[in-house]
Protein backbone atom coordinates (compact mmCIF):
# COMPACT_ATOMS: atom_id res chain seq x y z
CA UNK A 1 0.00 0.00 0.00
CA UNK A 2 1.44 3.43 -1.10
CA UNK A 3 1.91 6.22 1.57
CA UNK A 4 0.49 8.85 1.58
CA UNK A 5 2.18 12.44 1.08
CA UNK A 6 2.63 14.34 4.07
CA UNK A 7 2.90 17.46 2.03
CA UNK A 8 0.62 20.60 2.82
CA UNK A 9 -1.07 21.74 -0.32
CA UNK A 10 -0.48 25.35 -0.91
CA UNK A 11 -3.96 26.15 0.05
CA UNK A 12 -3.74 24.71 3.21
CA UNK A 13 -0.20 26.72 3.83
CA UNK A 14 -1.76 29.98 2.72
CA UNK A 15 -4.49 29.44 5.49
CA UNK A 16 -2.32 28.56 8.01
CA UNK A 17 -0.27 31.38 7.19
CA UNK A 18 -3.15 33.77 7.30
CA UNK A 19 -4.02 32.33 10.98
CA UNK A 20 -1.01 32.90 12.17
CA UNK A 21 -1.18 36.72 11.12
CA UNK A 22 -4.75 36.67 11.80
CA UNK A 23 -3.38 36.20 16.16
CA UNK A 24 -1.01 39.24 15.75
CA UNK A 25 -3.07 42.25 17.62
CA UNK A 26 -2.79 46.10 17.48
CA UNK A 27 -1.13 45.86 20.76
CA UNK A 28 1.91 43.40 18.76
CA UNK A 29 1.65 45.83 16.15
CA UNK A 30 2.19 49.04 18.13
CA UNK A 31 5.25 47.01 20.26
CA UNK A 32 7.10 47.00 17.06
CA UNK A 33 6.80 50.43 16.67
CA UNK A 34 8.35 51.64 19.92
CA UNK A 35 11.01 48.41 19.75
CA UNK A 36 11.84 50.45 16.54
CA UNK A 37 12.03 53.68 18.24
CA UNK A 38 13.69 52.79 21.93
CA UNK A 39 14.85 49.32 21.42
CA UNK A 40 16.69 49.32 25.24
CA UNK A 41 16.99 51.28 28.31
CA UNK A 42 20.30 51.75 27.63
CA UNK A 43 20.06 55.25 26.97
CA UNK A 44 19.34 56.41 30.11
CA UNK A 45 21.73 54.24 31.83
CA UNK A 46 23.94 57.69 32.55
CA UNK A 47 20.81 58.79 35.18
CA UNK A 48 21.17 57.50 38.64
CA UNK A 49 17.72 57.11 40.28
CA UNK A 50 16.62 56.51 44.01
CA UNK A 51 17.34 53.15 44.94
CA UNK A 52 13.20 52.49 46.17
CA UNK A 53 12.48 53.48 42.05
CA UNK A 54 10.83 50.23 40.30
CA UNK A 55 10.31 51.63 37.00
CA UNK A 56 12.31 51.61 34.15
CA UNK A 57 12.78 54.68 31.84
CA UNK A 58 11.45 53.21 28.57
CA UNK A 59 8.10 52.20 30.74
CA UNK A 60 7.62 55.52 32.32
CA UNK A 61 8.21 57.24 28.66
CA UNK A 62 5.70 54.95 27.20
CA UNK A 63 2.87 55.77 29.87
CA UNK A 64 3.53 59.52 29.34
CA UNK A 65 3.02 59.01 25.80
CA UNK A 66 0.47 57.12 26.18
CA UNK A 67 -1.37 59.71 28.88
CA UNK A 68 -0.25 62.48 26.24
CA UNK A 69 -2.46 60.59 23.67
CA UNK A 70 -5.41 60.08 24.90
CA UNK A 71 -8.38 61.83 23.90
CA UNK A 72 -10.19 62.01 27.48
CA UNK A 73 -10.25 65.84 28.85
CA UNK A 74 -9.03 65.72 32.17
CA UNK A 75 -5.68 64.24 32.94
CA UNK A 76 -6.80 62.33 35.81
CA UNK A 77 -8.67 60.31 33.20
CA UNK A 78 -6.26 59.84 30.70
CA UNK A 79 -4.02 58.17 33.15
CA UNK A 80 -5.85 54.92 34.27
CA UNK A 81 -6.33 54.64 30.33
CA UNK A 82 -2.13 55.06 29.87
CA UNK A 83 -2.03 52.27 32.68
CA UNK A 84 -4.11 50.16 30.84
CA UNK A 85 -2.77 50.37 27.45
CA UNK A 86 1.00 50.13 28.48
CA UNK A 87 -0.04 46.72 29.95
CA UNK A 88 -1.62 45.32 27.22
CA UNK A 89 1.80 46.13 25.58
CA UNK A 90 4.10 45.61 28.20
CA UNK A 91 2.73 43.47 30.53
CA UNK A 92 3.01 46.17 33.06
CA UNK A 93 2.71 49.74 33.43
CA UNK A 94 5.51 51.58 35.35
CA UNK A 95 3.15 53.45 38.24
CA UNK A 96 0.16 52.79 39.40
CA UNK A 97 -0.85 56.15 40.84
CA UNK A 98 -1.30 59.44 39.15
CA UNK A 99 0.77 61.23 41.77
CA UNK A 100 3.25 59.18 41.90
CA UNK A 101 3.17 59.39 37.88
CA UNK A 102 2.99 63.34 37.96
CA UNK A 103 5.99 63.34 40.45
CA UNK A 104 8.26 61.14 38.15
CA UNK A 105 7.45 63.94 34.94
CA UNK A 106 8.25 67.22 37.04
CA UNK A 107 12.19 65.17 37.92
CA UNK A 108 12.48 63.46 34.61
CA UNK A 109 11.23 65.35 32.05
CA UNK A 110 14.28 67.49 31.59
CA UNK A 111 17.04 64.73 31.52
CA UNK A 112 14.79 62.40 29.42
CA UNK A 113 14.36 65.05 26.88
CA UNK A 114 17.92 65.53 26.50
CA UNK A 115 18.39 61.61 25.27
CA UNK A 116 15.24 61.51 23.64
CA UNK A 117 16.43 64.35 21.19
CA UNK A 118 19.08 62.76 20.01
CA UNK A 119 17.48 59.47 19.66
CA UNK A 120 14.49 61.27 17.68
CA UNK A 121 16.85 62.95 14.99
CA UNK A 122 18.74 59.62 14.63
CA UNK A 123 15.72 57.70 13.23
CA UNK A 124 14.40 60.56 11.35
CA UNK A 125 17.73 60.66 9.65
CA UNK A 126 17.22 56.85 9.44
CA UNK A 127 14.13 57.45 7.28
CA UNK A 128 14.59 60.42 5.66
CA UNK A 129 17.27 59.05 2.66
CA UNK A 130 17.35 61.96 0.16
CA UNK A 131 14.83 63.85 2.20
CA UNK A 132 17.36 64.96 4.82
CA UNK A 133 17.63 67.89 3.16
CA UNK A 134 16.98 70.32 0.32
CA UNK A 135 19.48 71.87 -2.06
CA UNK A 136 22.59 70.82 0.04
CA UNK A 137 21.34 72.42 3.11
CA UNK A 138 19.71 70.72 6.42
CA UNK A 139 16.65 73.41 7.08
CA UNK A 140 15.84 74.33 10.15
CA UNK A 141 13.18 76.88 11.33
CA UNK A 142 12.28 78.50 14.58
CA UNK A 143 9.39 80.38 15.74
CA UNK A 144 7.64 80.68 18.88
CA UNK A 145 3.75 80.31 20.10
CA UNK A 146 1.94 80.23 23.70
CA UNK A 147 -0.29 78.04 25.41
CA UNK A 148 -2.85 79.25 27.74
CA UNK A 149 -2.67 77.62 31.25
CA UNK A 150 -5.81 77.59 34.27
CA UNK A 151 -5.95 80.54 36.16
CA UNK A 152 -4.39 79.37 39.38
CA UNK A 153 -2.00 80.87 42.04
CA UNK A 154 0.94 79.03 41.08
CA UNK A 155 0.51 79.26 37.24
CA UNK A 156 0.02 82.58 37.69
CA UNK A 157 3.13 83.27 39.30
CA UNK A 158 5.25 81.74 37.55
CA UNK A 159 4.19 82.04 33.86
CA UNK A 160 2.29 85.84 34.36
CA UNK A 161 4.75 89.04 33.58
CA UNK A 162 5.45 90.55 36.51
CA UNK A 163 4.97 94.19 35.20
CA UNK A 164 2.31 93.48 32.88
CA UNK A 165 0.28 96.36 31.49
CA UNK A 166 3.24 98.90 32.15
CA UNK A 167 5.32 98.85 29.22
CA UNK A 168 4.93 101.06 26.77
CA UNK A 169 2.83 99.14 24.06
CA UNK A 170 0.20 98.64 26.99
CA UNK A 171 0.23 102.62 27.13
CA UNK A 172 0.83 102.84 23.75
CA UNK A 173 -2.52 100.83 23.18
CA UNK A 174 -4.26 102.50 26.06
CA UNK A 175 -3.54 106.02 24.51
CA UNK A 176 -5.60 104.36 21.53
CA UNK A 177 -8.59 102.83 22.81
CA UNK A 178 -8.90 106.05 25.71
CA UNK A 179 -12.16 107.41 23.39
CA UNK A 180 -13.68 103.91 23.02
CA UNK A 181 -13.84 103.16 26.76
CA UNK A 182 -15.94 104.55 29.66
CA UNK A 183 -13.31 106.03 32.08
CA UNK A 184 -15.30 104.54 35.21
CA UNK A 185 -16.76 100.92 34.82
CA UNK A 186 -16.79 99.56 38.54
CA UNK A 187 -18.99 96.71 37.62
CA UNK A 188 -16.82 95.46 34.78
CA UNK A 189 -12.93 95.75 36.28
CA UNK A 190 -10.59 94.67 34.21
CA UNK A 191 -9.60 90.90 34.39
CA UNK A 192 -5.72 90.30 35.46
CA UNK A 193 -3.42 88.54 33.13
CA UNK A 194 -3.95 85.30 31.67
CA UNK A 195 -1.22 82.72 32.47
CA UNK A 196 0.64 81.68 29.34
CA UNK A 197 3.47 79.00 28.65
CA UNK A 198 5.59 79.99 26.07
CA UNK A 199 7.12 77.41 23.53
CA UNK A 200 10.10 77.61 21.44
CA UNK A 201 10.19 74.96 18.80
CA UNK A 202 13.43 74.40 16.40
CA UNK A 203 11.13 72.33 13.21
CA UNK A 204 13.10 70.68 10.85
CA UNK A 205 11.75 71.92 7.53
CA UNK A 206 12.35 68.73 5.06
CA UNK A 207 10.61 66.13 7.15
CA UNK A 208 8.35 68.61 8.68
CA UNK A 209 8.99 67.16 12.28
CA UNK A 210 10.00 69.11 15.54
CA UNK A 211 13.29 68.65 16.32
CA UNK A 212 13.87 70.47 19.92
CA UNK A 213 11.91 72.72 21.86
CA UNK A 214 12.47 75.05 24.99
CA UNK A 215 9.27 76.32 27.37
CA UNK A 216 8.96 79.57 29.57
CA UNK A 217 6.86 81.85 31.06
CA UNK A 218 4.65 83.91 28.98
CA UNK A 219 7.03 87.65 28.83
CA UNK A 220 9.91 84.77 27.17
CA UNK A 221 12.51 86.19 25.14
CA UNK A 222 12.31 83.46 21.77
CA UNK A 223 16.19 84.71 20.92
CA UNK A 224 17.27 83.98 24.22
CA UNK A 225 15.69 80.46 24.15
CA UNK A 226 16.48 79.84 20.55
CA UNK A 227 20.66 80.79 22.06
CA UNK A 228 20.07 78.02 24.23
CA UNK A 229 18.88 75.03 22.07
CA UNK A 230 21.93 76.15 19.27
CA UNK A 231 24.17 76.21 22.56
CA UNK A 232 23.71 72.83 23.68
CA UNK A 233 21.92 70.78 20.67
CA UNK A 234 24.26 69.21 18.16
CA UNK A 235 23.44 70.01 14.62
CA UNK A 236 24.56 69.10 10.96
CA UNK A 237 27.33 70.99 9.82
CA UNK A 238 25.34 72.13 6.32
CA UNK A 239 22.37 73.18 8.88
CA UNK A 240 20.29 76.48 7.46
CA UNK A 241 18.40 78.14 10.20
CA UNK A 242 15.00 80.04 8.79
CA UNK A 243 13.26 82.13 11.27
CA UNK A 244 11.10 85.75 10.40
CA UNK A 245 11.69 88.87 11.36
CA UNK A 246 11.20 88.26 15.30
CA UNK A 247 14.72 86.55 15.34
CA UNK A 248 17.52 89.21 14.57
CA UNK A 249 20.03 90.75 16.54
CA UNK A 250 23.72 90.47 16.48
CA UNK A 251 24.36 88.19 19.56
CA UNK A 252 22.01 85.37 17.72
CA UNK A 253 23.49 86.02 14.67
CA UNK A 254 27.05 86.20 15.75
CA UNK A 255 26.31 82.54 18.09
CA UNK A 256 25.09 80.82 14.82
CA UNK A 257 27.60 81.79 12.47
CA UNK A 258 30.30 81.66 15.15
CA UNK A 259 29.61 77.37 15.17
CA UNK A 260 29.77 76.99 11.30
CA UNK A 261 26.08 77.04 10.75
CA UNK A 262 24.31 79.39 8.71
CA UNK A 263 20.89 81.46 8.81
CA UNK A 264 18.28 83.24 6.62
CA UNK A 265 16.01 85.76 8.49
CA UNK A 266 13.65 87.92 7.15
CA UNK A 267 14.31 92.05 8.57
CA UNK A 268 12.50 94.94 8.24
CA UNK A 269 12.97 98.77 9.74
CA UNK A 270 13.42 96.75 13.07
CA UNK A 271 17.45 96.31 12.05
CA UNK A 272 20.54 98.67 11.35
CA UNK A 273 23.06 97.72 8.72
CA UNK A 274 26.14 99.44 7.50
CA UNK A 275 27.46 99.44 3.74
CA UNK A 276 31.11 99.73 3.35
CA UNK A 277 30.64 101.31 -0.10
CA UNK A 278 29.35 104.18 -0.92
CA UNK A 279 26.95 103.30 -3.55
CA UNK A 280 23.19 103.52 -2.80
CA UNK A 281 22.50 100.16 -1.83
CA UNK A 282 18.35 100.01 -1.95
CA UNK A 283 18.90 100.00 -5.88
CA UNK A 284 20.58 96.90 -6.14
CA UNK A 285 19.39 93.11 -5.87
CA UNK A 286 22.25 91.63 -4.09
CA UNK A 287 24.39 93.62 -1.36
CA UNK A 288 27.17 93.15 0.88
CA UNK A 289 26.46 94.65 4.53
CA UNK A 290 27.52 94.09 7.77
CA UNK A 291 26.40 93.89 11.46
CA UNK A 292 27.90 95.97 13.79
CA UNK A 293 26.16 97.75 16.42
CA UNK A 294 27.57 100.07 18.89
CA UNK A 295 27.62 97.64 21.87
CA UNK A 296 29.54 95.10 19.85
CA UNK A 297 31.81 97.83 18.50
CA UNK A 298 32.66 99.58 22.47
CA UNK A 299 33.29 95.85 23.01
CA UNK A 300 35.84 95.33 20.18
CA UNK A 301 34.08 92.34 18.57
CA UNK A 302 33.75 92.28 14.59
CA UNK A 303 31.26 92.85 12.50
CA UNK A 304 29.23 90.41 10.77
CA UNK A 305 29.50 90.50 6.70
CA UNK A 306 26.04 89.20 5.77
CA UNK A 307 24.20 88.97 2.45
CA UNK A 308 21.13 91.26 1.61
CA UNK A 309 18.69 90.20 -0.68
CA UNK A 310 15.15 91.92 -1.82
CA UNK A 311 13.25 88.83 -3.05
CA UNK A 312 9.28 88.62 -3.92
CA UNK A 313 7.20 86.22 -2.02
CA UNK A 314 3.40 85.63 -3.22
CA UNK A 315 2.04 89.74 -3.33
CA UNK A 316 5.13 90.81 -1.28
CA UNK A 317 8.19 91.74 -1.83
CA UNK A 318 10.90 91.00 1.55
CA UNK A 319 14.29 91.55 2.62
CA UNK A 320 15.78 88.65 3.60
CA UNK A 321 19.25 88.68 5.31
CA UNK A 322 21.59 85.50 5.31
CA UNK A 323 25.65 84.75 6.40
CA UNK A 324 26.00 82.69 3.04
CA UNK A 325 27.60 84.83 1.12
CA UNK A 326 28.25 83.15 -1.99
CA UNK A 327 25.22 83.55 -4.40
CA UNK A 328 25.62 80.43 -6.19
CA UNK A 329 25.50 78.40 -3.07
CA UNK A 330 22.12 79.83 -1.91
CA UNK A 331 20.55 81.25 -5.03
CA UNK A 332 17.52 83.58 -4.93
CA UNK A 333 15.10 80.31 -6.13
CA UNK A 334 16.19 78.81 -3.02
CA UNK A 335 15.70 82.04 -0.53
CA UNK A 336 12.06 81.73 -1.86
CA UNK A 337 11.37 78.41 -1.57
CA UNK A 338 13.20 78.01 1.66
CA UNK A 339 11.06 80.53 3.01
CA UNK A 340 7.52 79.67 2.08
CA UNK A 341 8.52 76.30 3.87
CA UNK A 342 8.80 77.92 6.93
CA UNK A 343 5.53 78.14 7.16
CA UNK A 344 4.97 74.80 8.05
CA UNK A 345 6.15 75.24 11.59
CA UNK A 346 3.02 77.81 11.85
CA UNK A 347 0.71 74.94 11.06
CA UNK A 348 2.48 72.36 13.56
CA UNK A 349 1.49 74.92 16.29
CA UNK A 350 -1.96 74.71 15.20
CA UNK A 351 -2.01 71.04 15.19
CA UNK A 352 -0.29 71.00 18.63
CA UNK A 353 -3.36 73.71 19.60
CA UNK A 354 -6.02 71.59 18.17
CA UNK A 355 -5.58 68.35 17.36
CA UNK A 356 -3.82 67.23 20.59
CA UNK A 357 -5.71 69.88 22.49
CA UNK A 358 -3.39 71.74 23.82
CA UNK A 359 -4.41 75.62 23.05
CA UNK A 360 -5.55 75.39 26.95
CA UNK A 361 -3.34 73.29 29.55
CA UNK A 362 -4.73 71.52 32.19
CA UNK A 363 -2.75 71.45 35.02
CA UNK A 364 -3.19 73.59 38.04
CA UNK A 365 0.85 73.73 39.16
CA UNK A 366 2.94 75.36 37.05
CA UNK A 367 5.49 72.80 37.19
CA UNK A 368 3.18 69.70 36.27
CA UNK A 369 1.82 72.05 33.12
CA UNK A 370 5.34 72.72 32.12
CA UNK A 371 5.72 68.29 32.45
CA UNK A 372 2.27 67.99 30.34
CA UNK A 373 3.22 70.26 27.64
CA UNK A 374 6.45 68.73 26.97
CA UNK A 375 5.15 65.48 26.59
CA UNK A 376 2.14 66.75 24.37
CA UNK A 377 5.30 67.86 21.82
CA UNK A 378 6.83 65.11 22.09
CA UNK A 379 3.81 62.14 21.78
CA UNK A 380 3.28 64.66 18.55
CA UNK A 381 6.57 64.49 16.91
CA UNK A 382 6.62 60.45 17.91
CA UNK A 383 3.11 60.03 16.34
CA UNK A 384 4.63 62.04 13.15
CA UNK A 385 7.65 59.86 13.07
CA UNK A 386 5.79 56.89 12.83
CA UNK A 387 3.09 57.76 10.33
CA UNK A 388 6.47 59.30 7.77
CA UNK A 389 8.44 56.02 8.37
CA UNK A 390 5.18 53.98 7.08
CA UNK A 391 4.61 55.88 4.62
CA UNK A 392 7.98 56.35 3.19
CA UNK A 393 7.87 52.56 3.49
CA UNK A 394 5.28 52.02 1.00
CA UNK A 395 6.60 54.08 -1.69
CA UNK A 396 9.93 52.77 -1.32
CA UNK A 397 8.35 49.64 -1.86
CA UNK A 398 8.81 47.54 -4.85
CA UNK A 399 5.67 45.71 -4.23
CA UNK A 400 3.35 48.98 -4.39
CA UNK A 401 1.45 48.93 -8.12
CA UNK A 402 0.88 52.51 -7.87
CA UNK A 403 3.58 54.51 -5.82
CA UNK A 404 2.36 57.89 -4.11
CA UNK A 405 4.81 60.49 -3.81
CA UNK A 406 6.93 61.10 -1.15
CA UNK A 407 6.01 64.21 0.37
CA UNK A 408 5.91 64.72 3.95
CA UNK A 409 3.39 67.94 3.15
CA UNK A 410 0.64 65.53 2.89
CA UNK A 411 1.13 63.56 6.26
CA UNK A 412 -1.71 64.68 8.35
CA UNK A 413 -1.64 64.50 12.20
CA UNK A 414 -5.17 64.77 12.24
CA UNK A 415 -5.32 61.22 10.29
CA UNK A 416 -2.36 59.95 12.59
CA UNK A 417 -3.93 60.45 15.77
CA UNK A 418 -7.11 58.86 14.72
CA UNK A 419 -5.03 55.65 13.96
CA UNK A 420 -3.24 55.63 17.24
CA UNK A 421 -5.91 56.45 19.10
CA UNK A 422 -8.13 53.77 17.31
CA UNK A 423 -4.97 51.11 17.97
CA UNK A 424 -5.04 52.53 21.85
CA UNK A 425 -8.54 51.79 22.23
CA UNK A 426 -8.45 48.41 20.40
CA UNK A 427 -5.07 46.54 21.66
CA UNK A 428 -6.90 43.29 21.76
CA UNK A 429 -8.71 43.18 18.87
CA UNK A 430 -7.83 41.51 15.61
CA UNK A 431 -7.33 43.69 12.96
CA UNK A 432 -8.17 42.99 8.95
CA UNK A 433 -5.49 43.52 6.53
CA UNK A 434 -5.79 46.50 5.47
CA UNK A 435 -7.41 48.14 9.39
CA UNK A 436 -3.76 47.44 11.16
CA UNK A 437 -1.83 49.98 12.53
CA UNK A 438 1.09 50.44 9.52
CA UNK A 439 -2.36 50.45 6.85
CA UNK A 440 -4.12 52.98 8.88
CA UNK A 441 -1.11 55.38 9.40
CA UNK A 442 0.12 55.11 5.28
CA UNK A 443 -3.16 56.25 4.52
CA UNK A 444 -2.75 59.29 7.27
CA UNK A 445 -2.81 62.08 5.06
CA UNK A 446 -4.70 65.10 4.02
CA UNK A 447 -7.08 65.49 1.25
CA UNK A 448 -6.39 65.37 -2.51
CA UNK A 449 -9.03 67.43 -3.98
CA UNK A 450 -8.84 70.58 -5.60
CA UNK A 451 -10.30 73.69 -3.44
CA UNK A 452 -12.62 75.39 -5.23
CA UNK A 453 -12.75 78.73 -2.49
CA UNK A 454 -10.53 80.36 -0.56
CA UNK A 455 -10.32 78.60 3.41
CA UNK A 456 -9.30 82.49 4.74
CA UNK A 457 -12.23 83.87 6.27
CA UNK A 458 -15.01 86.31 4.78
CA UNK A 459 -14.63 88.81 7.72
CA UNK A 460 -11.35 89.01 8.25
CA UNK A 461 -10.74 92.57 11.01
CA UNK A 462 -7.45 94.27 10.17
CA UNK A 463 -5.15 94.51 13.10
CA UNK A 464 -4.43 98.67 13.98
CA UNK A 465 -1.31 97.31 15.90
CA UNK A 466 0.20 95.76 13.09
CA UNK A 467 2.42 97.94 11.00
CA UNK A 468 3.88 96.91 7.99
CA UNK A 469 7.60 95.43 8.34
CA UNK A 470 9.18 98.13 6.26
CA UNK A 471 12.77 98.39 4.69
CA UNK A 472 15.67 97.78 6.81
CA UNK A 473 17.74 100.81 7.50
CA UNK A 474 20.88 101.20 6.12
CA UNK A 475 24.21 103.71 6.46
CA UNK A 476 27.01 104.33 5.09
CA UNK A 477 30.41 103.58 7.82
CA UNK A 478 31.73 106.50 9.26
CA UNK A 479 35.59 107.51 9.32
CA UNK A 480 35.82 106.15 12.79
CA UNK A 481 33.80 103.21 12.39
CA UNK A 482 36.71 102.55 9.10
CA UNK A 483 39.35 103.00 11.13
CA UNK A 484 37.98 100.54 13.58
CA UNK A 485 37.40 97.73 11.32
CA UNK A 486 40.79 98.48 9.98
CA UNK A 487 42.01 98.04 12.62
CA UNK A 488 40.13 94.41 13.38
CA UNK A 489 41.06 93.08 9.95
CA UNK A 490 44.30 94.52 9.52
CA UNK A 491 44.87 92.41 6.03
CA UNK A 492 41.69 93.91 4.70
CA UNK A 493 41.54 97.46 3.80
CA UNK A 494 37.73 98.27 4.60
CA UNK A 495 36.58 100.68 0.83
């Protein structure tokens, strides 16, 4: 009697096959995704914590990611939902107890944030291929935005102005509105100032991803805090920094281009330049000025030779002032396109603002807001990261029939959060093929039709405070200010 074959047809394989991928969860899914992104605890092996600490640092970074993304509106409420879904992932959650939670943030946030950086800007470069960066350069922007925080006694003291409504733009706009206001309303008094966190986000252009961020109290100085993250962040050496006209001055100037980097800022009548030739300099294109204000000149530092250009943006024409000053290497093309992606940081504040909620904090103590906003940015740039790495994925596939392009414009966060909120909610449930976690974040992104109206609103109130930018104000150098530079650049002769 012949045996018979112990071989599988290949119908039989193919089922098997699709019931073992038909036991994987969301929760396996989504443990891919941060083995992918913080495969160890190695990382934070540098931080020495109290000996009676039980959790590790990858478990308490996943809970506040979790707590960061969840959709409930108190914190209190995301937090037992955190527990939960960190151990359906995990197997355990690394506290139990929202205080205990809180009181981990307010010591760690700081000294995680300083490895997590790092580790963030490693697997975007990971991902990114060709996308690093644009015409040679690694671009940068920075811009700041605030928060509003509860009205409570420590919020307000330490993220209020102290001398709020006595500088002179309060009396300036006082003077204004003084025949549009009764002089004596005792019913209606005046409501004191709003807390406000500021933020300070550096947004890598390319990838449209944050890359650092500093916070503050509401009267912030964005220069100063922007100093700070170019101080002790590591960057490319081809890094372009794009910022508008808030960010000038010759101490941030002088910091960026005094580490090899390089900037393009947009200035206005809010800056003084000096020409070294005598030639009328508004009438030309392209110009050669420097940066050398009196404080930097009493202290004997040099000037700054920067490149001026007058370039037309949309209905608008803008004087944009940059340290590379070879034409050829950043062409006027580029100082146009460059800027109009700036942007793009202005709509990751609004998706910060609304999507994750955050246009109004939540926490009472100044210290715990400062802990929940951090984490907000950061569960936002993680839920980013993953969404571009699947969908870079698929079009770098050689499987895909028809391949999208590969342009991180389109990733919406809106989209993103849905799908890892939907995975959060689900971890035990058995997705279909194409409702799994990678499916639903490749298809995370925005809308493909063709507007037919403007989105800008019909009534749209001009601002009386807002004056136009203007042209930036430029002198010629005066025989003493020659005979200074002359005497800082000794092999140059300064005609």
């Amino acid at each position: 009697m012949a045996r018979k074959s112990k071989r599988k047809s290949p119908r039989s394989r193919r089922v098997q096959q699709g019931r073992r991928r038909a036991r994987i969860t969301h929760a396996d899914q989504f443990r891919e995704l941060q083995n992918w992104l913080l495969p160890s605890d190695g990382i934070f092996a540098k931080f020495k914590r109290h000996g009676n600490t039980s959790w590790l640092p990858c478990s308490l970074v996943w809970l506040a990611l979790c707590w960061s993304w969840s959709q409930s509106v108190n914190v209190t409420d995301a937090f037992p939902q955190a527990v939960e879904c960190c151990q359906l992932i995990a197997g355990d959650a690394a506290l139990s107890t929202y205080q205990g939670f809180m009181g981990a943030l307010v010591r760690w946030t700081g000294p995680f944030l300083s490895v997590l950086w790092p580790v963030l800007h490693l697997r975007m470069q990971e991902i990114a291929g060709n996308m690093w960066g644009s015409g040679g350069w690694v671009l940068i922007a920075f811009d700041g935005s605030r928060s509003t925080a509860p009205r409570s006694k420590s919020n307000e003291k330490a993220l209020c102005a102290p001398n709020y409504g006595r500088g002179e733009t309060a009396k300036y706009r006082k003077k204004k509105s003084k025949g549009m206001r009764r002089k004596k309303n005792e019913k209606n008094k005046p409501q004191p100032q709003e807390p406000q966190a500021w933020i300070t986000m550096l947004w890598h252009m390319s990838l449209r991803l944050p890359w650092m961020w500093k916070l503050g109290p509401s009267n912030s100085s964005e220069r100063a805090h922007v100093m700070e993250m170019i101080n002790v962040g590591e960057f490319p050496e081809n890094t372009l920094f794009c910022g508008d006209a808030g960010f000038v001055g010759y101490p941030l100037w002088a910091q960026i281009a005094g580490q090899g980097l390089h900037f393009l800022v947009r200035v206005g009548a809010n800056v003084n330049l000096l020409a070294e030739r005598t030639d009328c300099i508004l009438r030309r294109r392209k110009n050669m000025v420097l940066c050398w204000p009196l404080a930097a000149q009493q202290k004997n530092l040099p000037p700054l030779r920067l490149r001026l250009v007058k370039v037309r943006i949309g209905r608008q024409w803008m004087w944009m002032l940059t340290n590379v000053l070879d034409p050829s290497r950043l062409t006027t093309e580029q100082i146009v396109k460059f800027y109009k992606m700036r942007w793009g940081i202005e709509v990751e504040f609004r998706g910060l603002k609304q999507t994750l909620d955050c246009s109004k904090l939540r926490c009472r103590n100044s210290d715990r807001l400062l802990a929940e906003l951090n984490w907000s940015i950061l569960a936002m740039a993680v839920a980013e990261l993953f969404a571009l790495k699947e969908q870079l994925a698929m079009t770098r596939s050689k499987s895909t029939a028809a391949k999208p392009k590969r342009d991180p414009k389109k990733r919406s966060l809106a989209n993103t959060m849905r799908a890892i909120r939907h995975c959060l909610t689900h971890l035990k449930d058995v997705p279909k093929p194409d409702e799994d976690i990678q499916s639903q974040l490749r298809r995370a992104v925005t809308d493909s039709y063709v507007r037919t109206s403007c989105k800008r609103a019909r009534y749209h109130p001009p601002n009386p405070d807002k004056k136009p930018l203007g042209e930036p104000k430029i002198r010629n150098l005066t025989a003493t200010e020659r005979k200074k530079l002359v005497a800082l650049t000794p092999n140059k002769s300064a005609a």
